[in-house]
N, C-alpha and C. Protein backbone atom coordinates (compact mmCIF):
# COMPACT_ATOMS: atom_id res chain seq x y z
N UNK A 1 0.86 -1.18 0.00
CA UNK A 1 0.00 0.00 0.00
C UNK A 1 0.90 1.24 0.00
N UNK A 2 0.67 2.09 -0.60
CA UNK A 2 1.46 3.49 -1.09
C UNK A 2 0.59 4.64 0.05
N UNK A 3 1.75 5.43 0.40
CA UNK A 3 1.55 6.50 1.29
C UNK A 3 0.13 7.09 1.53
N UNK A 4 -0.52 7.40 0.03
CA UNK A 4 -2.24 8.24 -0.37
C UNK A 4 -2.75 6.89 0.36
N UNK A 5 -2.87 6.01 0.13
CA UNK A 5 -4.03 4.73 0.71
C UNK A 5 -3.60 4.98 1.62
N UNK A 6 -2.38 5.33 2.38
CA UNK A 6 -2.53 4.94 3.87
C UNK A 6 -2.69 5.73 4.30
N UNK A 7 -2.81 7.40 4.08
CA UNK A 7 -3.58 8.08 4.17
C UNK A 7 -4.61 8.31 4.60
N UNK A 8 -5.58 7.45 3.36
CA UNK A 8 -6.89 8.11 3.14
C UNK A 8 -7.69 6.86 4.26
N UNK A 9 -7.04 5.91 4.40
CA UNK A 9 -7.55 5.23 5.19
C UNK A 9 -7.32 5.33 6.78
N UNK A 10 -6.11 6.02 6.99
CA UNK A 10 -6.10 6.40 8.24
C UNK A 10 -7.31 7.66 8.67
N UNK A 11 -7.35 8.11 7.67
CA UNK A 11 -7.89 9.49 7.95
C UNK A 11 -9.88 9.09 8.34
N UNK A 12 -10.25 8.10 7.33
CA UNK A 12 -11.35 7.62 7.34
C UNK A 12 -11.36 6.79 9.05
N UNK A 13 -10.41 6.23 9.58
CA UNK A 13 -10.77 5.44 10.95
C UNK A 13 -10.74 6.72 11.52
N UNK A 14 -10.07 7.51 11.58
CA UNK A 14 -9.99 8.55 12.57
C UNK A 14 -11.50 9.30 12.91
N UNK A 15 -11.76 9.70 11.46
CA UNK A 15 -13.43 10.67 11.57
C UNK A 15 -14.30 9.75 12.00
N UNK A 16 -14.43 8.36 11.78
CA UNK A 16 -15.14 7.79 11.92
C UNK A 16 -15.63 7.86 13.74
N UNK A 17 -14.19 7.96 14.49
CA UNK A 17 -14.07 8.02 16.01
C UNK A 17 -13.96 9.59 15.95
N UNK A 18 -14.63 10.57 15.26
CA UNK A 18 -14.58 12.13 15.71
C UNK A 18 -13.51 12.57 16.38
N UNK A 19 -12.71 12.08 15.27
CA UNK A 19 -11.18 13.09 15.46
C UNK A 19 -10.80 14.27 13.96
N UNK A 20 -10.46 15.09 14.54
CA UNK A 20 -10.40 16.25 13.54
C UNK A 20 -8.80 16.58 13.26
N UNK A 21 -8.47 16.22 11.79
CA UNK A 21 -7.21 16.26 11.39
C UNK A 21 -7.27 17.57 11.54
N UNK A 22 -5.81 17.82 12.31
CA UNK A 22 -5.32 19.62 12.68
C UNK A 22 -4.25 19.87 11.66
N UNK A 23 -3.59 18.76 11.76
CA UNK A 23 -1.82 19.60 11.07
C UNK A 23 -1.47 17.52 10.32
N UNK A 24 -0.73 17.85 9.00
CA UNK A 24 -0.17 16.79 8.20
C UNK A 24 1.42 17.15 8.21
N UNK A 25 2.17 16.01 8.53
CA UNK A 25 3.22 16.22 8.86
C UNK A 25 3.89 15.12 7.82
N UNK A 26 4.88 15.83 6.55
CA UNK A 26 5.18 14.94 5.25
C UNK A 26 6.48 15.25 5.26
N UNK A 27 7.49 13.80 4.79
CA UNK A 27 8.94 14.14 4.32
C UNK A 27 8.60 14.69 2.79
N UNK A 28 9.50 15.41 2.02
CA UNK A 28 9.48 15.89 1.02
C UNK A 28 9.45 14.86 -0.22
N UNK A 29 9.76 13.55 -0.16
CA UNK A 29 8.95 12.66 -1.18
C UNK A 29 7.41 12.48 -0.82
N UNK A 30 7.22 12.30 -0.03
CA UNK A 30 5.63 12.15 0.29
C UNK A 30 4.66 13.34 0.04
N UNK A 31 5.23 14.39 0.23
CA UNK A 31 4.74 15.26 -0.06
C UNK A 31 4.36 15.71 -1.32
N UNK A 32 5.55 15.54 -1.89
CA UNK A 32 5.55 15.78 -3.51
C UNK A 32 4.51 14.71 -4.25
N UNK A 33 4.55 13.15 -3.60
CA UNK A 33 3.28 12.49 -4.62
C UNK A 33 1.98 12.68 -4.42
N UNK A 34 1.71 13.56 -2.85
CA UNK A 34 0.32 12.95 -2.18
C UNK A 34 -0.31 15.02 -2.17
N UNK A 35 0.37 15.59 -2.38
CA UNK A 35 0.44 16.92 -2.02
C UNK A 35 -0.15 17.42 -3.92
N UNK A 36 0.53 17.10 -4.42
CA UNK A 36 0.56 17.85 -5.87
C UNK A 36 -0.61 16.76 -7.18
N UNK A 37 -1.34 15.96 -6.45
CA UNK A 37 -2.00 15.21 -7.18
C UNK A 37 -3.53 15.54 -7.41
N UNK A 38 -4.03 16.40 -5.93
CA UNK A 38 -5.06 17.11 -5.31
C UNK A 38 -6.11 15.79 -5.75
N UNK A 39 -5.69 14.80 -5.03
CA UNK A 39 -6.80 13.55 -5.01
C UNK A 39 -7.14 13.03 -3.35
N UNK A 40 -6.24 14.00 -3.00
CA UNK A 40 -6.62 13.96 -0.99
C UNK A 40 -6.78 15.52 -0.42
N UNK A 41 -8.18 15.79 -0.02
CA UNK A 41 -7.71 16.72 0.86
C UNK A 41 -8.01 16.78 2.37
N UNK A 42 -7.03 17.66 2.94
CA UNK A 42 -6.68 17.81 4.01
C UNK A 42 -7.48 18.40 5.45
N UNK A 43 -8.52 18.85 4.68
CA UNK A 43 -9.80 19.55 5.52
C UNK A 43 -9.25 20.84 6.18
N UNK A 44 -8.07 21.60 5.38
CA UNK A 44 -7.91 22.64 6.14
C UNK A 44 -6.62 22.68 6.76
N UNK A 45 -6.50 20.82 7.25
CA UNK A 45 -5.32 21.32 8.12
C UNK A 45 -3.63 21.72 6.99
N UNK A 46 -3.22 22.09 8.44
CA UNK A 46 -1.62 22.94 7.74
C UNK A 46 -1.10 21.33 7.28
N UNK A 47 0.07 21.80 6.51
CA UNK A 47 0.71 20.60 6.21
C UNK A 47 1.81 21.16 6.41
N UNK A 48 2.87 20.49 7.43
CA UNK A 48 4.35 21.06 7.41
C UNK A 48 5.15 19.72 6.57
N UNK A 49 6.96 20.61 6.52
CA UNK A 49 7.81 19.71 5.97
C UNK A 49 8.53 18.80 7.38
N UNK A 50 8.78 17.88 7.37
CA UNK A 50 9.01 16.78 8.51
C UNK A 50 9.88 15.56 7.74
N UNK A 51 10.99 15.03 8.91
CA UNK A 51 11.20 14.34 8.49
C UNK A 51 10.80 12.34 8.95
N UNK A 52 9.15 12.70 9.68
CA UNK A 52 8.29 11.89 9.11
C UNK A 52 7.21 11.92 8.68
N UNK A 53 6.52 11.11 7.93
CA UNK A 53 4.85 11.05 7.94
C UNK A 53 3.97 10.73 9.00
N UNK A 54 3.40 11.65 9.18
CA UNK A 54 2.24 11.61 10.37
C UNK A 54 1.29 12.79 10.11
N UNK A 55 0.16 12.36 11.05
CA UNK A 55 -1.04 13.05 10.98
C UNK A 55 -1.46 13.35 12.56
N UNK A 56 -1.56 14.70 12.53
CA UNK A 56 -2.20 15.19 14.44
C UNK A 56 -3.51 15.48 14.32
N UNK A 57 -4.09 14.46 15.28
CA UNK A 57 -5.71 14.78 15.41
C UNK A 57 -5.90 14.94 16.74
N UNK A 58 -6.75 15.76 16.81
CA UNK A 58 -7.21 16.30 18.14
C UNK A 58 -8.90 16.09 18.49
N UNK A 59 -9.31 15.96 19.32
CA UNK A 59 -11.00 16.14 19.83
C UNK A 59 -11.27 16.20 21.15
N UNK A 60 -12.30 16.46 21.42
CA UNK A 60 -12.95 16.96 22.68
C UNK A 60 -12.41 15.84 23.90
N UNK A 61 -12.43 16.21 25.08
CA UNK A 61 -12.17 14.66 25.75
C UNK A 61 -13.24 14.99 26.99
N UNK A 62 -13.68 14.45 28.33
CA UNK A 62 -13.90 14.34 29.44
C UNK A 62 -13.15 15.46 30.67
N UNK A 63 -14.03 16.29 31.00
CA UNK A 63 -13.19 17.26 31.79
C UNK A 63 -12.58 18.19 31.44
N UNK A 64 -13.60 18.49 29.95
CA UNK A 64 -13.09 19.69 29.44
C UNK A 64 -11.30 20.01 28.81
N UNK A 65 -11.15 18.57 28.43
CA UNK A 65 -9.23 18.76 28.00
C UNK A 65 -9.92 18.30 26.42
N UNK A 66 -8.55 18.62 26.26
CA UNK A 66 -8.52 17.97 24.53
C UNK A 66 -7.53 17.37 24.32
N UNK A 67 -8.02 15.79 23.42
CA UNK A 67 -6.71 14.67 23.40
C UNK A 67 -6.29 15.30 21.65
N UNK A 68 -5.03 15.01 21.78
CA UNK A 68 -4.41 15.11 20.65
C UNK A 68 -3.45 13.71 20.54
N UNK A 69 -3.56 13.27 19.45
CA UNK A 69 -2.59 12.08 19.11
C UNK A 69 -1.96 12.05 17.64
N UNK A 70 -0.98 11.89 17.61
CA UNK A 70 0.21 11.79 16.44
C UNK A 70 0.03 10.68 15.98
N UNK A 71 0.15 10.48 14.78
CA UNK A 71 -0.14 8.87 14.41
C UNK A 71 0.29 9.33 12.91
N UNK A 72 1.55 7.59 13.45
CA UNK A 72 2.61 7.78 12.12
C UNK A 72 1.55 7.29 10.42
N UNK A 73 2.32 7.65 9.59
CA UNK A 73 1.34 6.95 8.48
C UNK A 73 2.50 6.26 8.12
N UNK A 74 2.40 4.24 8.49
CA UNK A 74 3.04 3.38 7.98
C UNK A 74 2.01 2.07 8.15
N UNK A 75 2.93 1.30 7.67
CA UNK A 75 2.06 -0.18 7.93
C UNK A 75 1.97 -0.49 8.83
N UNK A 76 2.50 -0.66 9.47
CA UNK A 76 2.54 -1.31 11.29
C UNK A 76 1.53 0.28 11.74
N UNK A 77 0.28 0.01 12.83
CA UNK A 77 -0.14 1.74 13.48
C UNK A 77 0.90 1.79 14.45
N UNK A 78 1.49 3.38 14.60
CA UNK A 78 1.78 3.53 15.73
C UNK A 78 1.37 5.11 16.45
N UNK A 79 1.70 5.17 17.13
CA UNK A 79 0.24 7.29 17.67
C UNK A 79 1.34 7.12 19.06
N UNK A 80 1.04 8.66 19.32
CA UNK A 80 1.91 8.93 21.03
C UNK A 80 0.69 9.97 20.89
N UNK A 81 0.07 10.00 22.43
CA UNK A 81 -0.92 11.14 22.52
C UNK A 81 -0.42 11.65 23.58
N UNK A 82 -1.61 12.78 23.35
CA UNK A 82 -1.20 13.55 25.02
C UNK A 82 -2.44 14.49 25.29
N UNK A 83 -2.78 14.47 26.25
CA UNK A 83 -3.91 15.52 26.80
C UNK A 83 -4.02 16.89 27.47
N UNK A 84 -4.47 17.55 27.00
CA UNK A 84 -4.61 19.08 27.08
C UNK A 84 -5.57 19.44 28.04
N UNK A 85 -5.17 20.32 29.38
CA UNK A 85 -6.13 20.75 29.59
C UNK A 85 -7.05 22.07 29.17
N UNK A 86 -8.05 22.60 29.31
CA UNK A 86 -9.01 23.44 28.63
C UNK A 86 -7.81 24.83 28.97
N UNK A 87 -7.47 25.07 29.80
CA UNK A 87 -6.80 26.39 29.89
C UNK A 87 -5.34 26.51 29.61
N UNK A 88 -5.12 25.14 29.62
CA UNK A 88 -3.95 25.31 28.94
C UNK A 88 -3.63 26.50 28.00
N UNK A 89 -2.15 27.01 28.21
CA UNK A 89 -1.71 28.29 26.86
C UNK A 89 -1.26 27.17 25.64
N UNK A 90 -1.21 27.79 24.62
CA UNK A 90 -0.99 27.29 23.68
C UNK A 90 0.38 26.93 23.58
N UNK A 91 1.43 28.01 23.83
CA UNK A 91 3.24 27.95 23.77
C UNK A 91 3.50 26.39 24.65
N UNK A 92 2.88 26.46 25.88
CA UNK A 92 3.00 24.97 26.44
C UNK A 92 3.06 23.95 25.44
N UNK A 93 1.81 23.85 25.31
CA UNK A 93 1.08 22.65 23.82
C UNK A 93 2.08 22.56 22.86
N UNK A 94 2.39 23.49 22.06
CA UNK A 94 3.07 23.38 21.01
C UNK A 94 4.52 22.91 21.48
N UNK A 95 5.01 23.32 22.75
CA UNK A 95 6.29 22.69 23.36
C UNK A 95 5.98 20.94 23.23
N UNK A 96 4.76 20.34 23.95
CA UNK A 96 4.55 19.12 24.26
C UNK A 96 4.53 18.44 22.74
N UNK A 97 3.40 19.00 21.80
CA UNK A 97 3.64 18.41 20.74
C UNK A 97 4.68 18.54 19.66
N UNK A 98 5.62 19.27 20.05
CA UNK A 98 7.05 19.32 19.34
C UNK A 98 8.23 18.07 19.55
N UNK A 99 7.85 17.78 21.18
CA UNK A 99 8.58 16.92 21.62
C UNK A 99 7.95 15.62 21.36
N UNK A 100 6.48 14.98 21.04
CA UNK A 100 5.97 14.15 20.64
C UNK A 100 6.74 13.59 19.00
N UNK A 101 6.84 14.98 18.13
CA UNK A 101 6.98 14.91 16.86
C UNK A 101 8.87 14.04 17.08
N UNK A 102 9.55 14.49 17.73
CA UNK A 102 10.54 14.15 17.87
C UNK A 102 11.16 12.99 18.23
N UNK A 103 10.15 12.31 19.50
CA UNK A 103 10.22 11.26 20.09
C UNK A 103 9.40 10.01 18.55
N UNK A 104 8.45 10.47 17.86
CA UNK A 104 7.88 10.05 16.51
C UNK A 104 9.10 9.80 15.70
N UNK A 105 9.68 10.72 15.28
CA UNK A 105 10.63 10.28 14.41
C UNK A 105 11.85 9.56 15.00
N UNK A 106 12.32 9.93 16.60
CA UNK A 106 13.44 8.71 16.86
C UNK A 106 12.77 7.46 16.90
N UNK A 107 11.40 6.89 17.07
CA UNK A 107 10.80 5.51 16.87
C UNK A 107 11.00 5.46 15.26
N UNK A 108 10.93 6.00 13.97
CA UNK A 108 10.87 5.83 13.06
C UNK A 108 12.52 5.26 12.48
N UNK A 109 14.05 6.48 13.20
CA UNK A 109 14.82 6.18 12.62
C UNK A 109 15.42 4.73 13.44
N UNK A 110 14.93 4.19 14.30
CA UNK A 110 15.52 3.44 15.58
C UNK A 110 14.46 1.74 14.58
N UNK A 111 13.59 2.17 13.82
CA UNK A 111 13.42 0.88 13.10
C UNK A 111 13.84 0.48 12.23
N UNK A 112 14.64 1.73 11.30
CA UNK A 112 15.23 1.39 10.23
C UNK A 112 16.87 0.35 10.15
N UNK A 113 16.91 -0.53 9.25
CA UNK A 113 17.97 -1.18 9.19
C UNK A 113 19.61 -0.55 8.99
């Protein structure tokens, strides 16, 4: 299965459980096949350059927080989440999910041969 299917099928389990793609996170081959074909779209969210594939979805949770989870786009699933509370500042957040993105890609280069 090629990057767009795994994609479009991640993206379909996700809405299905009312999660709302925020931000697409593409290495620059992936980007270039799945980005410039305009046969997927993104609902808005940003798409940055990364050096992995993943997708951040976020939704409502219990107690007024909001879960956000990273979830790589490969064959094997793999996601690191983390929960927000409602008042949380944003500079926090974006600290936590910076360090998610990071800890994402050392699982990615730590599988390679």
């Amino acid at each position: 299965m090629n990057q767009r299917d795994r994609i479009r099928e991640i993206l379909a389990t996700y809405q299905k459980h009312a999660w709302q793609l925020r931000r697409v996170l593409l290495v620059p081959e992936t980007r270039a096949e799945v980005v410039t074909k305009d046969e997927l779209t993104f609902e808005g969210a940003r798409i940055e350059d990364a050096n992995v594939d993943a997708l951040w979805f976020s939704r409502p949770s219990h107690g007024k927080r909001e879960a956000w989870e990273l979830r790589l786009i490969a064959e094997t699933p793999y996601a690191l989440f983390e929960m927000f509370e409602a008042d949380e500042p944003e500079a926090p957040r974006e600290d936590v999910r910076q360090e998610l993105e990071a800890r994402m890609s050392e699982f990615t280069t730590k599988k390679r041969p």
